[in-house]
PDB file of N, CA and C in Angstrom:
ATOM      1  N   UNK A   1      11.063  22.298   4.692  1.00  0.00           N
ATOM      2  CA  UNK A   1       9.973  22.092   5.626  1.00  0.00           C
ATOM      3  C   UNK A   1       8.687  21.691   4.877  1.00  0.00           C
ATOM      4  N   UNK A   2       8.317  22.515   3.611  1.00  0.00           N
ATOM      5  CA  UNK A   2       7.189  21.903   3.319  1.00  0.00           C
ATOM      6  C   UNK A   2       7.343  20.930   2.373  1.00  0.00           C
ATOM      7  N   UNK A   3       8.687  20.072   1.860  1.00  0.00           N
ATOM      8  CA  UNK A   3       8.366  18.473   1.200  1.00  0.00           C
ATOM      9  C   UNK A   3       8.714  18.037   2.445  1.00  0.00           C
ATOM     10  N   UNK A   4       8.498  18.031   4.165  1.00  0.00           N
ATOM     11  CA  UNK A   4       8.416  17.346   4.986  1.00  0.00           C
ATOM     12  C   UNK A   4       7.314  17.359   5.398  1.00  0.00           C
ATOM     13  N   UNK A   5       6.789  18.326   5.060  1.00  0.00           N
ATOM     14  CA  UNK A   5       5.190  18.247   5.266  1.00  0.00           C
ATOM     15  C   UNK A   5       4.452  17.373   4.602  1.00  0.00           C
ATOM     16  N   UNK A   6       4.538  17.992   3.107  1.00  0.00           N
ATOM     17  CA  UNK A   6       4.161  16.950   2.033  1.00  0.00           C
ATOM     18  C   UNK A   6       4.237  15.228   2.143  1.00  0.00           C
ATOM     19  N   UNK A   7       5.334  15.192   2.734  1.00  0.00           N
ATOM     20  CA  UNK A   7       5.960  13.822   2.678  1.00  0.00           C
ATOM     21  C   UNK A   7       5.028  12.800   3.797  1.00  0.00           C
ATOM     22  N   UNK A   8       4.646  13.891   4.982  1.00  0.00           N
ATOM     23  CA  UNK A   8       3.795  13.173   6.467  1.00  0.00           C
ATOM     24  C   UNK A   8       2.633  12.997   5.527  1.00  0.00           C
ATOM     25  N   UNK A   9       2.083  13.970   5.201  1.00  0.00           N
ATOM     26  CA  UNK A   9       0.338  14.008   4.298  1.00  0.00           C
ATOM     27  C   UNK A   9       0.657  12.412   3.498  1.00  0.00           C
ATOM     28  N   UNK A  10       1.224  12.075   2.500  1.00  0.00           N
ATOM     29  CA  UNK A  10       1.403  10.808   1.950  1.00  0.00           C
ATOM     30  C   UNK A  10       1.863   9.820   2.661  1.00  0.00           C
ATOM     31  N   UNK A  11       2.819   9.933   3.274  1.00  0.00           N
ATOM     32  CA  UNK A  11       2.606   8.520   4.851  1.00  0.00           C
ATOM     33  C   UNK A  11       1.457   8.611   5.106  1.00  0.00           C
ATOM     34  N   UNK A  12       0.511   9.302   5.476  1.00  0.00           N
ATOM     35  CA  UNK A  12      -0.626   9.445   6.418  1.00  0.00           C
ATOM     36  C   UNK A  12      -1.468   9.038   5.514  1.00  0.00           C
ATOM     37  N   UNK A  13      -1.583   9.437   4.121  1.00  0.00           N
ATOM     38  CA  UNK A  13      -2.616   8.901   2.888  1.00  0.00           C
ATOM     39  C   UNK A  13      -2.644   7.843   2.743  1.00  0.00           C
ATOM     40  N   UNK A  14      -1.450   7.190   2.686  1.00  0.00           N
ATOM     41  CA  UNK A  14      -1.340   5.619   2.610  1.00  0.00           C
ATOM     42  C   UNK A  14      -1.530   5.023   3.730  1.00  0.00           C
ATOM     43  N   UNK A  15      -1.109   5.115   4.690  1.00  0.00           N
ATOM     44  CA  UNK A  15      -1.497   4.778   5.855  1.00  0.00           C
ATOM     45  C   UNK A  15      -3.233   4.570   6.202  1.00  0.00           C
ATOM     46  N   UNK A  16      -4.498   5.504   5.987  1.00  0.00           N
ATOM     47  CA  UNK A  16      -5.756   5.341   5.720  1.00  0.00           C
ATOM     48  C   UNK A  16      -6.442   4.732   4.952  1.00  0.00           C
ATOM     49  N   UNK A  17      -5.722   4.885   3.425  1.00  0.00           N
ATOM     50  CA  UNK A  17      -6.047   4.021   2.441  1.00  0.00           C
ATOM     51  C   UNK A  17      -5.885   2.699   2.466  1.00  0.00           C
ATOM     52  N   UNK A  18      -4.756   2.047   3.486  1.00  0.00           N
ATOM     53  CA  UNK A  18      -4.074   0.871   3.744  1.00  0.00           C
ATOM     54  C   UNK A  18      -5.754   0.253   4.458  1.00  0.00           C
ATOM     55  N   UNK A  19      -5.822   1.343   5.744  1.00  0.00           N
ATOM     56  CA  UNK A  19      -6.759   0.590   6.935  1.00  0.00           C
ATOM     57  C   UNK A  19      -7.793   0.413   6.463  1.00  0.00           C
ATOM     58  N   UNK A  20      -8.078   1.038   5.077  1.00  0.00           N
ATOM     59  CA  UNK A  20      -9.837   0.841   4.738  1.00  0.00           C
ATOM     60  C   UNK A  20     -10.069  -0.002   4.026  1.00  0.00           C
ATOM     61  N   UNK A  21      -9.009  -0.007   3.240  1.00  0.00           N
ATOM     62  CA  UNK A  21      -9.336  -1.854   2.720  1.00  0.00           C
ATOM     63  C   UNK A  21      -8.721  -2.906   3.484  1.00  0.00           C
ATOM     64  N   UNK A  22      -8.449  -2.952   5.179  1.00  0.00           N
ATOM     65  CA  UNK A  22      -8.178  -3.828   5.697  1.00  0.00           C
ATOM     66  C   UNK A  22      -7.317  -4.343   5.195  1.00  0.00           C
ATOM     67  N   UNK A  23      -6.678  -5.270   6.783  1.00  0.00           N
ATOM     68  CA  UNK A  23      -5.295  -5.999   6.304  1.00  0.00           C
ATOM     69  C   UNK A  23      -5.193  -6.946   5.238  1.00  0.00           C
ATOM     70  N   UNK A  24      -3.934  -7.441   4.416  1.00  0.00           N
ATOM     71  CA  UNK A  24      -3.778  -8.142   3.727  1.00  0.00           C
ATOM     72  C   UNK A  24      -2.751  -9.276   4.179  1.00  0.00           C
ATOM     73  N   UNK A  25      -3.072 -10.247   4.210  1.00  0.00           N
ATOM     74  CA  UNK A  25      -1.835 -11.424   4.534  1.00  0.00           C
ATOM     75  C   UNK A  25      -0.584 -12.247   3.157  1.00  0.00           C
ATOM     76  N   UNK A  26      -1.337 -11.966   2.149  1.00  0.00           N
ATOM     77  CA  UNK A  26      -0.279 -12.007   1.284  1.00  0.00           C
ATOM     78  C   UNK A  26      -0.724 -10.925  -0.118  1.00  0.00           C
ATOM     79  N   UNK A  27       0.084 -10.565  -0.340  1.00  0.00           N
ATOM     80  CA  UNK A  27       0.859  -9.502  -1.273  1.00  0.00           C
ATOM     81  C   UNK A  27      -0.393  -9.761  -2.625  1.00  0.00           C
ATOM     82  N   UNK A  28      -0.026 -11.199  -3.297  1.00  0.00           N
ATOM     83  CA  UNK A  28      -1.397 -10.831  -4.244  1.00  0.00           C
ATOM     84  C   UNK A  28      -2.644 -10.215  -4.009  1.00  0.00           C
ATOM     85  N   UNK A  29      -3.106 -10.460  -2.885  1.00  0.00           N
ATOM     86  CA  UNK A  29      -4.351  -9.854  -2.590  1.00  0.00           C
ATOM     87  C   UNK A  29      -4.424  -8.642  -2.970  1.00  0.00           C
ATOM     88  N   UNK A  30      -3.323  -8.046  -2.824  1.00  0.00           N
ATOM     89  CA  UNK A  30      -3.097  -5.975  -3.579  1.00  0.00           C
ATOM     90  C   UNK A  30      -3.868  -6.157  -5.140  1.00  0.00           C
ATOM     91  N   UNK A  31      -3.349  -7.314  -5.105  1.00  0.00           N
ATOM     92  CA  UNK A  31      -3.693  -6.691  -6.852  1.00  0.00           C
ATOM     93  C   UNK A  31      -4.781  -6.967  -7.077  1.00  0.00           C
ATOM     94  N   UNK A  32      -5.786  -7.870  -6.503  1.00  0.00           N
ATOM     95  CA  UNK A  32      -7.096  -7.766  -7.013  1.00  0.00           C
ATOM     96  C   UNK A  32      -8.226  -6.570  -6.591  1.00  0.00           C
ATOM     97  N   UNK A  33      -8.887  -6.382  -7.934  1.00  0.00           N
ATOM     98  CA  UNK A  33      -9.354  -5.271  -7.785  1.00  0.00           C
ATOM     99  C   UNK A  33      -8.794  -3.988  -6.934  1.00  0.00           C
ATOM    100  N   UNK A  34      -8.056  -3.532  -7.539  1.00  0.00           N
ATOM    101  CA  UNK A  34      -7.487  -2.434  -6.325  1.00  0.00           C
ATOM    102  C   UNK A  34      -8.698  -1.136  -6.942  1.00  0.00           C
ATOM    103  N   UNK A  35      -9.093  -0.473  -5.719  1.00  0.00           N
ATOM    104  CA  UNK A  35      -9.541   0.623  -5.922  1.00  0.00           C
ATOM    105  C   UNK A  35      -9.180   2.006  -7.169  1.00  0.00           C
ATOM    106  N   UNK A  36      -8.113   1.913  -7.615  1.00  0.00           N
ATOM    107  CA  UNK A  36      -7.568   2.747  -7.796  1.00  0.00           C
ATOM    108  C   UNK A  36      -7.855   2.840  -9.446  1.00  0.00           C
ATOM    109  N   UNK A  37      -8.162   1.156 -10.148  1.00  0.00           N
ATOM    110  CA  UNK A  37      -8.980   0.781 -11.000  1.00  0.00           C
ATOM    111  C   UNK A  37      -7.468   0.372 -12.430  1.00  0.00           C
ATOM    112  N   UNK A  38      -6.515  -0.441 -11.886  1.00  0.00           N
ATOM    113  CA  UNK A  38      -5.515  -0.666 -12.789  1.00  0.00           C
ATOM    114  C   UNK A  38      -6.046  -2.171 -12.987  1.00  0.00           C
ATOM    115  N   UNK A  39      -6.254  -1.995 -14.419  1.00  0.00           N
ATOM    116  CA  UNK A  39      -6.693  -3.742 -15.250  1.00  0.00           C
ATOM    117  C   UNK A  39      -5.758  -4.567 -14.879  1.00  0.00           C
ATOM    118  N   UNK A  40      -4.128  -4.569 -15.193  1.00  0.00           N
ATOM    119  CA  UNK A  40      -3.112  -5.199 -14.863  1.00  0.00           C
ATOM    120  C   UNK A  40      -1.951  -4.727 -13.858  1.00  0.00           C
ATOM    121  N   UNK A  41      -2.076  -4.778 -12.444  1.00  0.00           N
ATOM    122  CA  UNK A  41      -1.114  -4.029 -11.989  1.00  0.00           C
ATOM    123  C   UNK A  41      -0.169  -4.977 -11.854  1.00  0.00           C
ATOM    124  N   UNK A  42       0.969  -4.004 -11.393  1.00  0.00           N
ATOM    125  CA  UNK A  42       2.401  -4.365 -11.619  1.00  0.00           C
ATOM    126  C   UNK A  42       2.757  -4.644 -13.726  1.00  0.00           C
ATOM    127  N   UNK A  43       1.808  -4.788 -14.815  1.00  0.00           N
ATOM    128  CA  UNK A  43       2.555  -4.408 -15.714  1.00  0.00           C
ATOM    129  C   UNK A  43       2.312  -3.439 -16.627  1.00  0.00           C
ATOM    130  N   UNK A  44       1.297  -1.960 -15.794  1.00  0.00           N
ATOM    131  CA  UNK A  44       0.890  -0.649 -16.354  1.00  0.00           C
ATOM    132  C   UNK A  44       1.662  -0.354 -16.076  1.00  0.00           C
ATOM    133  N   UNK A  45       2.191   0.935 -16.494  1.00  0.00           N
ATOM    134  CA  UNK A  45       2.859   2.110 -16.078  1.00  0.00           C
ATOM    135  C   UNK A  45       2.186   2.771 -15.187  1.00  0.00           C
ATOM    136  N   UNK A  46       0.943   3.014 -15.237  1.00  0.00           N
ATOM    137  CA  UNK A  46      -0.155   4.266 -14.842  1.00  0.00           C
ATOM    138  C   UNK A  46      -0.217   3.569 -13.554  1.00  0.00           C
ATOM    139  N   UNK A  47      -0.101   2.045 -12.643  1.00  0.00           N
ATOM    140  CA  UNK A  47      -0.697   1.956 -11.897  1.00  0.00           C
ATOM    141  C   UNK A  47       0.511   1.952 -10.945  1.00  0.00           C
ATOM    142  N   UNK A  48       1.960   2.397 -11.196  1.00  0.00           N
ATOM    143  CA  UNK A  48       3.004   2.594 -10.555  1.00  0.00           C
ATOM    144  C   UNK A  48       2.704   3.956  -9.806  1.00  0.00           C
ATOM    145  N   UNK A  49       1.573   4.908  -9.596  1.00  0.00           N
ATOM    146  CA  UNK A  49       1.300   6.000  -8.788  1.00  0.00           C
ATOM    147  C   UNK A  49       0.001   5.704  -8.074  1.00  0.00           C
ATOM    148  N   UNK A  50      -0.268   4.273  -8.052  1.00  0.00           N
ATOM    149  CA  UNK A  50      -1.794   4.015  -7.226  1.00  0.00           C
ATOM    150  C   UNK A  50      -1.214   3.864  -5.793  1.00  0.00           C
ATOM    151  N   UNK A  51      -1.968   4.967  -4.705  1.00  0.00           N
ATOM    152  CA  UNK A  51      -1.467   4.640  -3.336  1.00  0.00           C
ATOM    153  C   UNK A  51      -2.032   3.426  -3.022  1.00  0.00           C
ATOM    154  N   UNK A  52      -3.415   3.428  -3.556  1.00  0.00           N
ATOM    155  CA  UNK A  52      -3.846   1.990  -2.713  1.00  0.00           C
ATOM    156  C   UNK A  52      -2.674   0.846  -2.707  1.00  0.00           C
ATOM    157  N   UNK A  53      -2.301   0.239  -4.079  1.00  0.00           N
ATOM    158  CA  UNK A  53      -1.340  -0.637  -4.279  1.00  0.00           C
ATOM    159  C   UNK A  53       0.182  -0.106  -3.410  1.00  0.00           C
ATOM    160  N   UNK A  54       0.494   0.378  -3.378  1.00  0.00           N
ATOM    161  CA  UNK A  54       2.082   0.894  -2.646  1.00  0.00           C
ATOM    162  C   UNK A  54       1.556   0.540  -1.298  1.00  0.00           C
ATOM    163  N   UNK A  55       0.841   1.233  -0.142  1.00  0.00           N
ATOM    164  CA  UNK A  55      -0.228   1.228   1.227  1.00  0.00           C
ATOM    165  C   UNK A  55      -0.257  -0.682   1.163  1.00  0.00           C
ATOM    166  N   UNK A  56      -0.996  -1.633   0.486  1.00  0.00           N
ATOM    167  CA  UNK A  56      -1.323  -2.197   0.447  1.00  0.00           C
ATOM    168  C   UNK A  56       0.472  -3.797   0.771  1.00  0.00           C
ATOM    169  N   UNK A  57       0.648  -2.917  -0.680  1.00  0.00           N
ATOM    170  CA  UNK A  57       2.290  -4.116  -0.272  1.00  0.00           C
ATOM    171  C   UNK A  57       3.031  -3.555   0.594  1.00  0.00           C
ATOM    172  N   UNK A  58       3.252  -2.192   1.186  1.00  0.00           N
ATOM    173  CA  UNK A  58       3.808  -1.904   2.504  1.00  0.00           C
ATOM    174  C   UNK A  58       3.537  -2.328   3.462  1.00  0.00           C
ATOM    175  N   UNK A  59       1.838  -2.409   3.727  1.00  0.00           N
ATOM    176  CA  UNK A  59       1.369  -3.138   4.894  1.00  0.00           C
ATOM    177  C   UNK A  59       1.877  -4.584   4.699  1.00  0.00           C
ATOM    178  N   UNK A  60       1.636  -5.424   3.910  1.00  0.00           N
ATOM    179  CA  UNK A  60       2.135  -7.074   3.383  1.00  0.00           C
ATOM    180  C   UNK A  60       3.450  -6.899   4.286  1.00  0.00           C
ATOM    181  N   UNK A  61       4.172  -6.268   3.936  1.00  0.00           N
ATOM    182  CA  UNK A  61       5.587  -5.801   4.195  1.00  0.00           C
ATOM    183  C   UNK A  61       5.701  -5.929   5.561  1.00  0.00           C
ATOM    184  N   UNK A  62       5.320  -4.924   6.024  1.00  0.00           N
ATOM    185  CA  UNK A  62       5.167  -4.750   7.575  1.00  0.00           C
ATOM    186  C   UNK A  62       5.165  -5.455   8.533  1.00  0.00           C
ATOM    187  N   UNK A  63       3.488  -6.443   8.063  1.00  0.00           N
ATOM    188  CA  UNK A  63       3.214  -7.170   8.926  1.00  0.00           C
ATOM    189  C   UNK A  63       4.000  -8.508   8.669  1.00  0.00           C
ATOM    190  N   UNK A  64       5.169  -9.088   7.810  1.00  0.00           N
ATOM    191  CA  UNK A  64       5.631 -10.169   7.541  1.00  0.00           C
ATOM    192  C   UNK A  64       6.559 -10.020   8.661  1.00  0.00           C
ATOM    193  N   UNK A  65       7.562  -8.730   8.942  1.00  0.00           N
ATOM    194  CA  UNK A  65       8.365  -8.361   9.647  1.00  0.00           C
ATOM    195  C   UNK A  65       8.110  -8.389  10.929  1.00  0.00           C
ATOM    196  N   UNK A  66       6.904  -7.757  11.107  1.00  0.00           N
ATOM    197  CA  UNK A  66       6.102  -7.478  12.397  1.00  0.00           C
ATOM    198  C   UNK A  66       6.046  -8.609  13.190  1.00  0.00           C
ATOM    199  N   UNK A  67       5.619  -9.803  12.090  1.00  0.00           N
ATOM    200  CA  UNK A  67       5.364 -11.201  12.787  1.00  0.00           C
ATOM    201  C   UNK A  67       6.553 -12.219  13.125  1.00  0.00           C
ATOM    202  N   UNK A  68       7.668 -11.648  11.973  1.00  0.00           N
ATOM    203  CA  UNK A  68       8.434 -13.059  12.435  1.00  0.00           C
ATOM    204  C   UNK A  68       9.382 -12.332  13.742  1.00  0.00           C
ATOM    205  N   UNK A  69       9.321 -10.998  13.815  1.00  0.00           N
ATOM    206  CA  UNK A  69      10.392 -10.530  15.216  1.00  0.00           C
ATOM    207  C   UNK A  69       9.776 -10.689  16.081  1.00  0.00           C
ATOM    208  N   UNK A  70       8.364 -11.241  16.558  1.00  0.00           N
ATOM    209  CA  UNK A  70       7.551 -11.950  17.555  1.00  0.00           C
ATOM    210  C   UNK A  70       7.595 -13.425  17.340  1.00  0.00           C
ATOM    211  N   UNK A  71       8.320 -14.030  16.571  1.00  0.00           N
ATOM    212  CA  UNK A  71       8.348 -15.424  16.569  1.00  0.00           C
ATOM    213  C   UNK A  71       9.592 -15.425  17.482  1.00  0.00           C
TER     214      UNK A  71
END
């Protein structure tokens, strides 16, 4: 019960963190300047635990899906 708890709190973290830096329409956009402050993301190690970046290409994600099952 409580890593299901845990687990809603981080959906829900990313999920806020996603909406405050507004939507993204393609995927690079994550990587510039991400909040979270990774010089090179995708080839740190350290920036493989930034929610912003994960929130950010999930949303990319989302809304690619989102859009073409309305096409």
């Amino acid at each position: 019960m409580v890593k299901d708890f845990v687990f809603c709190l981080q959906e829900a973290a990313l999920y806020f963190i996603s909406k405050k830096y507004g939507p993204h329409k393609d995927p690079s956009e994550c990587f510039v300047n991400p909040p979270c402050g990774c010089a090179n993301p995708g080839q740190n190690s350290q920036c493989e635990d930034c929610a912003y970046l994960e929130a950010c290409l999930s949303d990319c994600k989302l809304q690619k899906v989102s859009l073409s099952s309305h096409s």
